[in-house]
Every structure is written in structure tokens, then in C-alpha cells.
PDB file of N, CA and C in Angstrom:
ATOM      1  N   UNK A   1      52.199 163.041  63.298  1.00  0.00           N
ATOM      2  CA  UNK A   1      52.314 161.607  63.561  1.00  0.00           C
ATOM      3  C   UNK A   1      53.683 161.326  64.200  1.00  0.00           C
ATOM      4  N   UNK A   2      53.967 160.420  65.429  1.00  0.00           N
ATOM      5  CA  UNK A   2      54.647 160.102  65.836  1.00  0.00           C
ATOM      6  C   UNK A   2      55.554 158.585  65.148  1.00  0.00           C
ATOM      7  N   UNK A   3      56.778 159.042  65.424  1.00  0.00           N
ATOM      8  CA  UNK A   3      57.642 157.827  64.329  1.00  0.00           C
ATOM      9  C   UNK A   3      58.682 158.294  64.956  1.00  0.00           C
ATOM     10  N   UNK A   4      59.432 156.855  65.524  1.00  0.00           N
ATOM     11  CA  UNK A   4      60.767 156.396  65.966  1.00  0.00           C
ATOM     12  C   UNK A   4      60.801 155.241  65.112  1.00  0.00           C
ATOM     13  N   UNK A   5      62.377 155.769  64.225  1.00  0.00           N
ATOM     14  CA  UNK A   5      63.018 154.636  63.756  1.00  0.00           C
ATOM     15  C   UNK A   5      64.377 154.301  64.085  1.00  0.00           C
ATOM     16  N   UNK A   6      64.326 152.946  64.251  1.00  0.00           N
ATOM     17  CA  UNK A   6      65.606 152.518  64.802  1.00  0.00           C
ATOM     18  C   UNK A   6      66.467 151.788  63.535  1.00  0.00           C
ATOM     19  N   UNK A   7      67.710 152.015  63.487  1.00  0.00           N
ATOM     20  CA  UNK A   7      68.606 151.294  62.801  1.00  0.00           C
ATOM     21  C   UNK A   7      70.001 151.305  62.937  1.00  0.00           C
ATOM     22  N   UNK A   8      70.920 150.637  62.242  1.00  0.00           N
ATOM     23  CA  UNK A   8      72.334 150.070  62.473  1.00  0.00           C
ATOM     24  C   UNK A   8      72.310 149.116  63.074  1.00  0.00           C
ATOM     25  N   UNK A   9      71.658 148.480  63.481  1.00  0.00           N
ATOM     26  CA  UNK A   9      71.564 146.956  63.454  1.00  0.00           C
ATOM     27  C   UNK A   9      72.153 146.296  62.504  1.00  0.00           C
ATOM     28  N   UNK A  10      72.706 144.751  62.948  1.00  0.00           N
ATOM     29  CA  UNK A  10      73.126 143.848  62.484  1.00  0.00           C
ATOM     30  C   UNK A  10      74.335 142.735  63.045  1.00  0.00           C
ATOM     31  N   UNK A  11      74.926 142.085  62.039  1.00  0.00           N
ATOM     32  CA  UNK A  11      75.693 140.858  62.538  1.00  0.00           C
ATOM     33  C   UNK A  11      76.794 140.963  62.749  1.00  0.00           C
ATOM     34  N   UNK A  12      77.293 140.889  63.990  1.00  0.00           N
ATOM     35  CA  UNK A  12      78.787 141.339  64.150  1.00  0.00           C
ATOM     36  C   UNK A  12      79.512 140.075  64.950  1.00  0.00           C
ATOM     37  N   UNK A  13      80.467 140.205  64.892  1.00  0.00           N
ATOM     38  CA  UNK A  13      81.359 138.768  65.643  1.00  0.00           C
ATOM     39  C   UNK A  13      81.669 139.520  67.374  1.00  0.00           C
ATOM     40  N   UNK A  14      81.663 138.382  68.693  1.00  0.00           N
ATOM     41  CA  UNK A  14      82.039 138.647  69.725  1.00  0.00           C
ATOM     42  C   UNK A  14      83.303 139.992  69.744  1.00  0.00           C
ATOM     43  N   UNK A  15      83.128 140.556  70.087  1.00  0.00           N
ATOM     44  CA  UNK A  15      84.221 141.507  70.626  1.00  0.00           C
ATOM     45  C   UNK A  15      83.990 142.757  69.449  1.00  0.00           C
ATOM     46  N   UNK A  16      83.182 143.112  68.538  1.00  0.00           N
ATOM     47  CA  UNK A  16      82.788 143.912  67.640  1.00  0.00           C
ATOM     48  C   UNK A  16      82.069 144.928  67.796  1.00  0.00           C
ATOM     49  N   UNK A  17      81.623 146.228  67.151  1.00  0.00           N
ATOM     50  CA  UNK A  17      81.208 147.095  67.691  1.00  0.00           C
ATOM     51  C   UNK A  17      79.754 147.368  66.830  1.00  0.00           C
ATOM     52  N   UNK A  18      78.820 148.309  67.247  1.00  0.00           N
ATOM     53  CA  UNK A  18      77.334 148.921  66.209  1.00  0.00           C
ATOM     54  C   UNK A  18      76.854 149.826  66.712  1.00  0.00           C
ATOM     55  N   UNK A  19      77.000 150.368  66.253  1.00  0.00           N
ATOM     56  CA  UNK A  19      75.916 151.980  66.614  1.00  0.00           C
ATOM     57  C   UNK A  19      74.939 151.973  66.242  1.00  0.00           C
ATOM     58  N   UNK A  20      73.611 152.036  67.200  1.00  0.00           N
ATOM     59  CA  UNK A  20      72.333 152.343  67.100  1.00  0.00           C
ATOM     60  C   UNK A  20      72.133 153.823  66.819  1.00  0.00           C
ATOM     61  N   UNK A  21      70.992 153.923  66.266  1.00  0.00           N
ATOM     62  CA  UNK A  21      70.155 155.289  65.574  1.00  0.00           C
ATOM     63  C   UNK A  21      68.849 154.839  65.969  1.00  0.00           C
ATOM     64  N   UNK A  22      68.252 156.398  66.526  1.00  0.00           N
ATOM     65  CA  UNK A  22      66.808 156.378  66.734  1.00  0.00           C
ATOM     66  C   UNK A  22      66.228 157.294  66.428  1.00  0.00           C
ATOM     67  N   UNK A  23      65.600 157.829  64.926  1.00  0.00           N
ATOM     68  CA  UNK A  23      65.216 158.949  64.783  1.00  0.00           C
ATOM     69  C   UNK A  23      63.653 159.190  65.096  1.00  0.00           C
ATOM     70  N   UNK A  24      63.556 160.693  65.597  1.00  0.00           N
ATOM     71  CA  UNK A  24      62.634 161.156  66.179  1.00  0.00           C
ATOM     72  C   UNK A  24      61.777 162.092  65.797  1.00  0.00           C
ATOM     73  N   UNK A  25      60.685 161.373  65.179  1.00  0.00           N
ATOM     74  CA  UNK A  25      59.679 162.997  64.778  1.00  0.00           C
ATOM     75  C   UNK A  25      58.493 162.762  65.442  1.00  0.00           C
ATOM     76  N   UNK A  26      58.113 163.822  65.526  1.00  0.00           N
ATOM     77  CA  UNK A  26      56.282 164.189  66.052  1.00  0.00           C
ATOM     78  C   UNK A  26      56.089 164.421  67.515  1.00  0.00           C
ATOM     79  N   UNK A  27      57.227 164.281  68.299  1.00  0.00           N
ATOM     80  CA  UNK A  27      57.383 164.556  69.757  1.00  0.00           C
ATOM     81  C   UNK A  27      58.327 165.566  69.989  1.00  0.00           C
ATOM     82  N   UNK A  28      58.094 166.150  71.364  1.00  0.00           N
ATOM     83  CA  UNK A  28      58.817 167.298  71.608  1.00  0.00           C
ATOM     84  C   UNK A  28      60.492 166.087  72.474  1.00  0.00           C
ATOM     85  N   UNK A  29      61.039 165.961  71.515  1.00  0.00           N
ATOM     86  CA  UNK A  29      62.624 165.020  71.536  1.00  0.00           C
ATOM     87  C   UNK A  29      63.237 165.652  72.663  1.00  0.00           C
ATOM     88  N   UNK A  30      63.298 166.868  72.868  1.00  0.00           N
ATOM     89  CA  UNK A  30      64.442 167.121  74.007  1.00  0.00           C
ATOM     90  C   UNK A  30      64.310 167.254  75.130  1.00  0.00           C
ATOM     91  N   UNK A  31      63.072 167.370  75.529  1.00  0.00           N
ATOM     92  CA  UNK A  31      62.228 167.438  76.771  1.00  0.00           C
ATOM     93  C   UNK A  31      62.386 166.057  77.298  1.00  0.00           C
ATOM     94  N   UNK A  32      62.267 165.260  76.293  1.00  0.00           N
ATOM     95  CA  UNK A  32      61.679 163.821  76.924  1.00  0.00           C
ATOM     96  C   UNK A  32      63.268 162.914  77.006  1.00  0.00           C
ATOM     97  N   UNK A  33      63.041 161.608  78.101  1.00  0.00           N
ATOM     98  CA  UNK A  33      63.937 161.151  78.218  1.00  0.00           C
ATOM     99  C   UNK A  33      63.819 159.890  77.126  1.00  0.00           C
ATOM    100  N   UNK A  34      65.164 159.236  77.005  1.00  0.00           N
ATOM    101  CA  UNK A  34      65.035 158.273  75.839  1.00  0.00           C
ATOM    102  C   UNK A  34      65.686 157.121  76.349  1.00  0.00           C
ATOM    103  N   UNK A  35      65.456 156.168  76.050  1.00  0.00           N
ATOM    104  CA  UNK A  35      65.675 154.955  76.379  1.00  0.00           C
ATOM    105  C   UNK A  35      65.871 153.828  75.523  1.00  0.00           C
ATOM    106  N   UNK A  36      66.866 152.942  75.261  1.00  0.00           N
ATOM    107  CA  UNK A  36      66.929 151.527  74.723  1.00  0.00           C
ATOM    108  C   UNK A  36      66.677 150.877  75.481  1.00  0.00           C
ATOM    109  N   UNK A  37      65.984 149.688  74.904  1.00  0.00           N
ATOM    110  CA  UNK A  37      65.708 147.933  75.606  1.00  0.00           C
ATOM    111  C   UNK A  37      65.969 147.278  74.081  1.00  0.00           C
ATOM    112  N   UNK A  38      65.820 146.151  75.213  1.00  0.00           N
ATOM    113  CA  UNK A  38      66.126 145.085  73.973  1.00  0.00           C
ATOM    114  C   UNK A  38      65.613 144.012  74.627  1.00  0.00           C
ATOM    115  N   UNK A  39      64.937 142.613  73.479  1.00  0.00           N
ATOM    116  CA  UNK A  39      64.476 141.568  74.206  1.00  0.00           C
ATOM    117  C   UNK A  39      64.793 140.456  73.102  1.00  0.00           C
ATOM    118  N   UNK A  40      65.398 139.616  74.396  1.00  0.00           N
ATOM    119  CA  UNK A  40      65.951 138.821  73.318  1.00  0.00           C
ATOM    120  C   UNK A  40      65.061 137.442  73.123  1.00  0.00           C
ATOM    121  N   UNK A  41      65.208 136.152  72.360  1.00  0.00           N
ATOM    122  CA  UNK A  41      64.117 135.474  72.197  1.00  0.00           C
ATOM    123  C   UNK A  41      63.812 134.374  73.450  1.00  0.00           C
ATOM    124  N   UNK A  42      62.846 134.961  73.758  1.00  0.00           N
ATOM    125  CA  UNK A  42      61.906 133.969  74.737  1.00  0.00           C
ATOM    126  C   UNK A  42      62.227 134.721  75.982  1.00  0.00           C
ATOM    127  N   UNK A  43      62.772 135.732  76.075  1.00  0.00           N
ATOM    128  CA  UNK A  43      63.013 136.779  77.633  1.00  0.00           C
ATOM    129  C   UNK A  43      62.015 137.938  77.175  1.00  0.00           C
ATOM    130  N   UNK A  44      62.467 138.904  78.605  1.00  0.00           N
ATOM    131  CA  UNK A  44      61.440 139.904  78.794  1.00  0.00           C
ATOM    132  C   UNK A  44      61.944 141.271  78.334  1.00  0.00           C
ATOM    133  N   UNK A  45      61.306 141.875  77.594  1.00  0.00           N
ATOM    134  CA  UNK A  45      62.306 142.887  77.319  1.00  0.00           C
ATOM    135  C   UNK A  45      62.963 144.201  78.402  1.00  0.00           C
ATOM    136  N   UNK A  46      64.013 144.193  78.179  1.00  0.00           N
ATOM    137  CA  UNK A  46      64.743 144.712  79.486  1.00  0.00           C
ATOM    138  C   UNK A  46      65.255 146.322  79.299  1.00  0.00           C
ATOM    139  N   UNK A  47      65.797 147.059  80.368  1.00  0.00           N
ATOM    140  CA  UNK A  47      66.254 148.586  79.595  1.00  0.00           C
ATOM    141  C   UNK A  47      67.969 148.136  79.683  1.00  0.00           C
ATOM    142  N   UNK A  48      68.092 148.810  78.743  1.00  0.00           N
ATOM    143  CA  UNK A  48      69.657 148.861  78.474  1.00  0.00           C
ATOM    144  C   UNK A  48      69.994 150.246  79.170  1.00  0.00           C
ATOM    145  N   UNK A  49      69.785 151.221  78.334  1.00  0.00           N
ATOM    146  CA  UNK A  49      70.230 152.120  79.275  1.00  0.00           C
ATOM    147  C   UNK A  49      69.241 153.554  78.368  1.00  0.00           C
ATOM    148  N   UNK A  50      69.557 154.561  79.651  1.00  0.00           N
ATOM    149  CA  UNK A  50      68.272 155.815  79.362  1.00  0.00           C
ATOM    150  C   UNK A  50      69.286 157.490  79.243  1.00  0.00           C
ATOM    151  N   UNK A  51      68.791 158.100  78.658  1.00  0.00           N
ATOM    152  CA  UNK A  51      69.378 159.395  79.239  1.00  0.00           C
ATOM    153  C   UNK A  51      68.097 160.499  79.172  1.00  0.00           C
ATOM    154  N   UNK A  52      68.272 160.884  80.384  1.00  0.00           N
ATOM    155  CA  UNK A  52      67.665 162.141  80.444  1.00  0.00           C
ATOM    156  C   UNK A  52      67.478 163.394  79.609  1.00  0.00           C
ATOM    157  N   UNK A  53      66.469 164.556  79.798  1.00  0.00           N
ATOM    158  CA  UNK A  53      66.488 165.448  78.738  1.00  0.00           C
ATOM    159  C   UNK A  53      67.876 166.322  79.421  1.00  0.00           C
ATOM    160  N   UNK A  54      68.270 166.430  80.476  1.00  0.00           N
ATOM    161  CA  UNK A  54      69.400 166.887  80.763  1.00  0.00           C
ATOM    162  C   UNK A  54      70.957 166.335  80.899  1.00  0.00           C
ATOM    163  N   UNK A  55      70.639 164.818  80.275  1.00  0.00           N
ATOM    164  CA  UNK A  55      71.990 164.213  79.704  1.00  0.00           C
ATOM    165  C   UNK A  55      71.933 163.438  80.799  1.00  0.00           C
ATOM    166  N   UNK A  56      71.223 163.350  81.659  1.00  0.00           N
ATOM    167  CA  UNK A  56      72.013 162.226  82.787  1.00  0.00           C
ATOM    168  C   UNK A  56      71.911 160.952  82.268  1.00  0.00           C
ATOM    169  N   UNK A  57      72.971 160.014  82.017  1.00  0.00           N
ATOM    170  CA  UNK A  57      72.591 158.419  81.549  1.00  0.00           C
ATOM    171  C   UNK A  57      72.234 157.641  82.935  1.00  0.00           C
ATOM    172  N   UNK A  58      71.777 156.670  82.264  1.00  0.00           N
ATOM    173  CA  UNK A  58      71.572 155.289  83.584  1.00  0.00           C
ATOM    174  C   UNK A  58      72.081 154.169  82.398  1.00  0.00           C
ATOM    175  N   UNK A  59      72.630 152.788  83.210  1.00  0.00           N
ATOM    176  CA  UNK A  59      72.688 151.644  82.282  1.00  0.00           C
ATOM    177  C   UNK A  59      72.524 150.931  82.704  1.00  0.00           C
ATOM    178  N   UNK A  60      71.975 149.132  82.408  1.00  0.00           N
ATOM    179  CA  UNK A  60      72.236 148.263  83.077  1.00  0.00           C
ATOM    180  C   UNK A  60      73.330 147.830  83.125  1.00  0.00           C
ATOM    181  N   UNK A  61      73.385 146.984  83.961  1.00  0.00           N
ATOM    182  CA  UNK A  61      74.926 146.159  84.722  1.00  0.00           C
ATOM    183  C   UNK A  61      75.764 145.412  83.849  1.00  0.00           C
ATOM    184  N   UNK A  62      74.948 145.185  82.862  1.00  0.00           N
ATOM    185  CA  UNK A  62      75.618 143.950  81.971  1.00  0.00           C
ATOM    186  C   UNK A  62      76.275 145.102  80.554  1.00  0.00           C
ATOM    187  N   UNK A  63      75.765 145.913  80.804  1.00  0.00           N
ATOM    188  CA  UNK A  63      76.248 146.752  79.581  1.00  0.00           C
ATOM    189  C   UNK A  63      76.914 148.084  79.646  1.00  0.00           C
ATOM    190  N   UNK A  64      77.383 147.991  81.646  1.00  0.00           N
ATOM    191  CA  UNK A  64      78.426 149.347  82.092  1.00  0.00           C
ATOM    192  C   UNK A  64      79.627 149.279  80.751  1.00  0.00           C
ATOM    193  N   UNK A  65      80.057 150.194  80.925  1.00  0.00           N
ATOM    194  CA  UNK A  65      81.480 150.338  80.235  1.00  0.00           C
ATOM    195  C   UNK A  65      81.717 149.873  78.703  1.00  0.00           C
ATOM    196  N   UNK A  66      80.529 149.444  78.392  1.00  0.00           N
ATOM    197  CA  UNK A  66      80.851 148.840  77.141  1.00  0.00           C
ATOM    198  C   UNK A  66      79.823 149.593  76.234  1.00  0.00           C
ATOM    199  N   UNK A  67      78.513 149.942  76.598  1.00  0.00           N
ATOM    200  CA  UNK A  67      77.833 150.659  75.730  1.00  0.00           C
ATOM    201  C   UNK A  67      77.444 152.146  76.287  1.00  0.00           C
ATOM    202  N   UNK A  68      76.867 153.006  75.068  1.00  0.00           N
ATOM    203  CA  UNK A  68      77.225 154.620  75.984  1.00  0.00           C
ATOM    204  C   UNK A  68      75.791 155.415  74.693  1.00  0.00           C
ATOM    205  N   UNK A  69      74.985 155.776  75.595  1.00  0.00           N
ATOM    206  CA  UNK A  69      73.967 156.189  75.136  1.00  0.00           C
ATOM    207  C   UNK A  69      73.848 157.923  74.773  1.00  0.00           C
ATOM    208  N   UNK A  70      73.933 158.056  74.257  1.00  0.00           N
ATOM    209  CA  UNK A  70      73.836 159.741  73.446  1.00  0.00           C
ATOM    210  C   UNK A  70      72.538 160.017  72.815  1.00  0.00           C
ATOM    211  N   UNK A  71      72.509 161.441  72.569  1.00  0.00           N
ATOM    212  CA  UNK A  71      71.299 162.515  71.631  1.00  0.00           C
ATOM    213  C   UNK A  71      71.464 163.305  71.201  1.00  0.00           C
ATOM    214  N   UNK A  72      71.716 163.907  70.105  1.00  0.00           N
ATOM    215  CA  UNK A  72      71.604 165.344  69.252  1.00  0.00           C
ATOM    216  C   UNK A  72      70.176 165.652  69.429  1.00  0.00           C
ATOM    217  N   UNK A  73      69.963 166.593  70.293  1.00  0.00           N
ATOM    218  CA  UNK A  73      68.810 167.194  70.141  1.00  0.00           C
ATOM    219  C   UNK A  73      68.085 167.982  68.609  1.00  0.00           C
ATOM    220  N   UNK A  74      69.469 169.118  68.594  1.00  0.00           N
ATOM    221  CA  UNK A  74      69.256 169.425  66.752  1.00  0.00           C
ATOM    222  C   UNK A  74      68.627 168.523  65.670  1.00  0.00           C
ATOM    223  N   UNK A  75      69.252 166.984  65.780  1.00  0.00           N
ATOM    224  CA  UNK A  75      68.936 166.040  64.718  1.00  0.00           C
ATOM    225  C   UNK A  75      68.123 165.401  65.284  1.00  0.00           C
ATOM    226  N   UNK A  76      67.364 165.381  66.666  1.00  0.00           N
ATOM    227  CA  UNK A  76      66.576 164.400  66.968  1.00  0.00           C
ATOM    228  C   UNK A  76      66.472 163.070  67.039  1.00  0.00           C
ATOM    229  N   UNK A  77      67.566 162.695  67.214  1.00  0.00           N
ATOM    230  CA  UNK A  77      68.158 161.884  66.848  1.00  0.00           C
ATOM    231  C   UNK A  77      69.216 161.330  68.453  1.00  0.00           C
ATOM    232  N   UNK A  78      68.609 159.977  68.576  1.00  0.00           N
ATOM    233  CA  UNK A  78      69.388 159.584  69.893  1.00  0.00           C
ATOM    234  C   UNK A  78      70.422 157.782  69.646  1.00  0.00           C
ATOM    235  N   UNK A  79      71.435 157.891  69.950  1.00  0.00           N
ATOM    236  CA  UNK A  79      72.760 156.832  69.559  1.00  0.00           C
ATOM    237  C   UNK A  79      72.621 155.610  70.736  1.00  0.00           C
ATOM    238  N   UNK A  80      72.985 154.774  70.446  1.00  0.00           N
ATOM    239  CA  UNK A  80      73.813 153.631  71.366  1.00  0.00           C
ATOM    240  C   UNK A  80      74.645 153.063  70.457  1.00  0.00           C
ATOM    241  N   UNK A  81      76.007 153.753  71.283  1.00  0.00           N
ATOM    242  CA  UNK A  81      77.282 152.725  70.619  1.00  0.00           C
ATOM    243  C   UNK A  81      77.697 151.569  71.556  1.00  0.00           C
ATOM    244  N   UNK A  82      77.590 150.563  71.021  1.00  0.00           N
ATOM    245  CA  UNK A  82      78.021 149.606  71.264  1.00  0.00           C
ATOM    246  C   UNK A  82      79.312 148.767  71.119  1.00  0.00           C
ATOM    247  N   UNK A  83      79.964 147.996  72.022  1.00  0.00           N
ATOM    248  CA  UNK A  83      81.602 147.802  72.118  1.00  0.00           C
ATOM    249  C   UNK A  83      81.844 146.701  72.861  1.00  0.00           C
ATOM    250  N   UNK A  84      82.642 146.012  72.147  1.00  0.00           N
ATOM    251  CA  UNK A  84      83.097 145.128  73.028  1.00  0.00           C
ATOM    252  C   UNK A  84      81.552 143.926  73.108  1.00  0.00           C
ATOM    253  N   UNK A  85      80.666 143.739  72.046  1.00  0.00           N
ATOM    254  CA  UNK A  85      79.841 143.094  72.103  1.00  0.00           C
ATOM    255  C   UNK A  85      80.067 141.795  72.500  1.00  0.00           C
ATOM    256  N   UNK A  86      79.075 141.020  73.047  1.00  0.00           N
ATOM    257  CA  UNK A  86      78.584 140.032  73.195  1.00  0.00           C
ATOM    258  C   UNK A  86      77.916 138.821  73.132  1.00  0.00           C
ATOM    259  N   UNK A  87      77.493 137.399  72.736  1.00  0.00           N
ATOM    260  CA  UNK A  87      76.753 136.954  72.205  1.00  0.00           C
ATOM    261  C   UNK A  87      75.687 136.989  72.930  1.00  0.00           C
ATOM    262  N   UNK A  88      75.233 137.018  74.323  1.00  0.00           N
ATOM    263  CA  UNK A  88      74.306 137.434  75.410  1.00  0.00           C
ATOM    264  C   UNK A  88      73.857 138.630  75.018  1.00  0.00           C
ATOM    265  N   UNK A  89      74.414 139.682  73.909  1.00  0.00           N
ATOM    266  CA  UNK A  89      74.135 141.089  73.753  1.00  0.00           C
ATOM    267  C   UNK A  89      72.818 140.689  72.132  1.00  0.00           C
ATOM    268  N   UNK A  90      72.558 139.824  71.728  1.00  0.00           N
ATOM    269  CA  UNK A  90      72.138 139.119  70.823  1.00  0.00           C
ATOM    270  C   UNK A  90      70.407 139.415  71.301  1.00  0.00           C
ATOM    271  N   UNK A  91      69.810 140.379  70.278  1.00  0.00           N
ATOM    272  CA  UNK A  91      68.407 140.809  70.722  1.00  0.00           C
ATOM    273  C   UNK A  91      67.891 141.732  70.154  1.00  0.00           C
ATOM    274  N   UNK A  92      66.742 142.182  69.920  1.00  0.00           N
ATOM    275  CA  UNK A  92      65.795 143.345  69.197  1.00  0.00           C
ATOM    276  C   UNK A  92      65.651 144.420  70.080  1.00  0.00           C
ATOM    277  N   UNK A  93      66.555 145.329  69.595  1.00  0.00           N
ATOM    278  CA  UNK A  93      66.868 146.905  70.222  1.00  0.00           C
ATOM    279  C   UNK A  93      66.158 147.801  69.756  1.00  0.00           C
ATOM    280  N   UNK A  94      65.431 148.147  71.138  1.00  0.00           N
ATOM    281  CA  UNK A  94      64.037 149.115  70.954  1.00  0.00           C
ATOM    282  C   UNK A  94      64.583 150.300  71.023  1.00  0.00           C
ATOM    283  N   UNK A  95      64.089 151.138  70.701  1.00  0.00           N
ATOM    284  CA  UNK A  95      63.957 152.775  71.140  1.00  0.00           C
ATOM    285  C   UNK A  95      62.695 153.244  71.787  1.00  0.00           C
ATOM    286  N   UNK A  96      62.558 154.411  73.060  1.00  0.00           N
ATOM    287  CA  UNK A  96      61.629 154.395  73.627  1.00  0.00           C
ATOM    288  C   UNK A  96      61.695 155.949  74.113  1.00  0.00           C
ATOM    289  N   UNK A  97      60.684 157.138  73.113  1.00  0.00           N
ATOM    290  CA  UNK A  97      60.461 158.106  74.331  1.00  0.00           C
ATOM    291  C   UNK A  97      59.170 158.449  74.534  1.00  0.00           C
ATOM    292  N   UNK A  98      59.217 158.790  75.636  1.00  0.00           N
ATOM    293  CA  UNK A  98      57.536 159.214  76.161  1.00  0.00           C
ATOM    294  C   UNK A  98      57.147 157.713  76.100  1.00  0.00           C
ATOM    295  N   UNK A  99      55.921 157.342  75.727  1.00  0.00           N
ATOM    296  CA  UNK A  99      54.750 156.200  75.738  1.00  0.00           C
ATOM    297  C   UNK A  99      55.242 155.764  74.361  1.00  0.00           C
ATOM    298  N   UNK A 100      56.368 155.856  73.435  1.00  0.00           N
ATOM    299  CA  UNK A 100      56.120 155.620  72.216  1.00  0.00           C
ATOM    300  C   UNK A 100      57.501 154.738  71.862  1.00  0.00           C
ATOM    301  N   UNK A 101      57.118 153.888  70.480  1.00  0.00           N
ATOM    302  CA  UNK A 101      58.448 152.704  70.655  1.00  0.00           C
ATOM    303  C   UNK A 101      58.721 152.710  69.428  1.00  0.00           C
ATOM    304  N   UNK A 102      59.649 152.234  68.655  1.00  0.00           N
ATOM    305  CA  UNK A 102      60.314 152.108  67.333  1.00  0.00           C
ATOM    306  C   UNK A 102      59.710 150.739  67.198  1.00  0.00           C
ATOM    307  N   UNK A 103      60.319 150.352  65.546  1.00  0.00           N
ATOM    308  CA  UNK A 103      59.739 149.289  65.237  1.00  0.00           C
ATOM    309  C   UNK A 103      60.900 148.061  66.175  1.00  0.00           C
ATOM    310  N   UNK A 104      61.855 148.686  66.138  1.00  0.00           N
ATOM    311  CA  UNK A 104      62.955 147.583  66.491  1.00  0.00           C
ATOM    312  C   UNK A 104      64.254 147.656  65.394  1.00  0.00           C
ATOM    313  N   UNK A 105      65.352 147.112  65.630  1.00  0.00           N
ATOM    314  CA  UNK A 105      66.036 146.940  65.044  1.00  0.00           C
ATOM    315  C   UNK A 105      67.068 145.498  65.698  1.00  0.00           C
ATOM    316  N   UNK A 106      67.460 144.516  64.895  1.00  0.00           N
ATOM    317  CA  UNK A 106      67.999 143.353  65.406  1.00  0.00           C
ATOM    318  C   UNK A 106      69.091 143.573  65.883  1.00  0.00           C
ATOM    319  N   UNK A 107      69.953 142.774  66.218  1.00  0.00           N
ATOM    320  CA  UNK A 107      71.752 142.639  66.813  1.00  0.00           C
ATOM    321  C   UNK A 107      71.748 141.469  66.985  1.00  0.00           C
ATOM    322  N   UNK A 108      72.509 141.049  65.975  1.00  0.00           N
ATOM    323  CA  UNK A 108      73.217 139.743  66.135  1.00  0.00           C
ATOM    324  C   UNK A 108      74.322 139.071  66.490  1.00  0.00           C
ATOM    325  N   UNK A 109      75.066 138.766  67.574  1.00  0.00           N
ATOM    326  CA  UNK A 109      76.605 138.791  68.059  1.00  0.00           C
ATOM    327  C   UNK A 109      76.547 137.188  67.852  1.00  0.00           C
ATOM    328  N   UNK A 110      77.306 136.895  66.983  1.00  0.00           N
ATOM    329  CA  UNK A 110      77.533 135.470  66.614  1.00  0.00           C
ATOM    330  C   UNK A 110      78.834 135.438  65.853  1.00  0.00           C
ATOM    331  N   UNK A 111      80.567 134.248  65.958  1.00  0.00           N
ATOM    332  CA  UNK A 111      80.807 133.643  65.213  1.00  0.00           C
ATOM    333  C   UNK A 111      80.455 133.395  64.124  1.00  0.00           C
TER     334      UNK A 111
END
């Protein structure tokens, strides 16, 4: 059975940091590329950023330099640290490999 879970989510103030976790069983994890999105309420859900099974990242524009996507293949297990957050950064952060999605995990950037 396939299961991505996402967590480290939660409420942090503008300019604060969170590391995402996406753990990975029932798929071959290192082969495949992995990806965060996030959608925030009443938008479309969007990619944040991806890395390849050979490490190459991609990110979107709004989240260069500030967030940085990683994988332990060993642990199966793939990161987004996050920095320098945002209240625009405020949204349900998916995990995504192959055809398959986590439940979600929130981020809340609020005062």
C-alpha cells in the first residue's frame, strides 16, 4: 500500500522558519521525482518546488532563495525547509510522487 505522510506543519510568525517531512512507503522513492504544492484557500493548487531522482531541484519564483527542497533516499523520506516565511506562504502543503499525494499538512504564517 502506498502512503505519503506529510508533517511539520504549523503556525509560525512572518519571517519564521518549518521544515516539511514527507514520508514514503510502497513506491520505489528514489527513482521517482518528488514534489511539494500547496493550495491555499480559494486558489489553485500550485508546485512549490520538485527534485529529481538525480537531485536536480526546480522552484517557483515566489519561493527562490527562501525554501530548499531535499531527500534521503535511505529514509525515504523527502524535506522542505522553509525560511524567511511569509503570510502569502499561508496554505496546505502537499507532497507528491509518481500519481500519488499525502494527506496534506497546513502552514500558517500569521502575527
Amino acid at each position: 500500500q502506498v502512503q505519503l505522510v506529510e508533517s511539520g506543519g504549523g503556525l509560525v510568525q512572518p519571517g519564521g522558519s518549518l521544515r516539511l517531512s514527507c514520508a514514503v512507503s510502497g513506491i520505489a522513492f528514489s527513482i521517482g521525482h518528488v514534489g511539494w504544492f500547496r493550495q491555499a484557500p480559494g486558489k489553485q493548487r500550485e508546485s512549490v518546488a520538485t527534485i529529481s531522482s538525480t537531485g536536480f531541484t526546480n522552484y517557483a519564483d515566489s519561493v527562490k532563495g527562501r525554501f530548499t527542497i531535499s531527500k534521503d533516499n535511505a529514509k525515504n523520506t523527502a524535506y522542505l525547509q522553509m525560511n524567511s516565511l511569509q503570510i502569502e506562504d499561508t496554505a496546505i502543503y502537499y507532497c507528491n510522487v509518481w500519481t500519488y499525494w499525502g494527506q496534506g499538512t497546513q502552514v500558517t504564517v500569521s502575527s
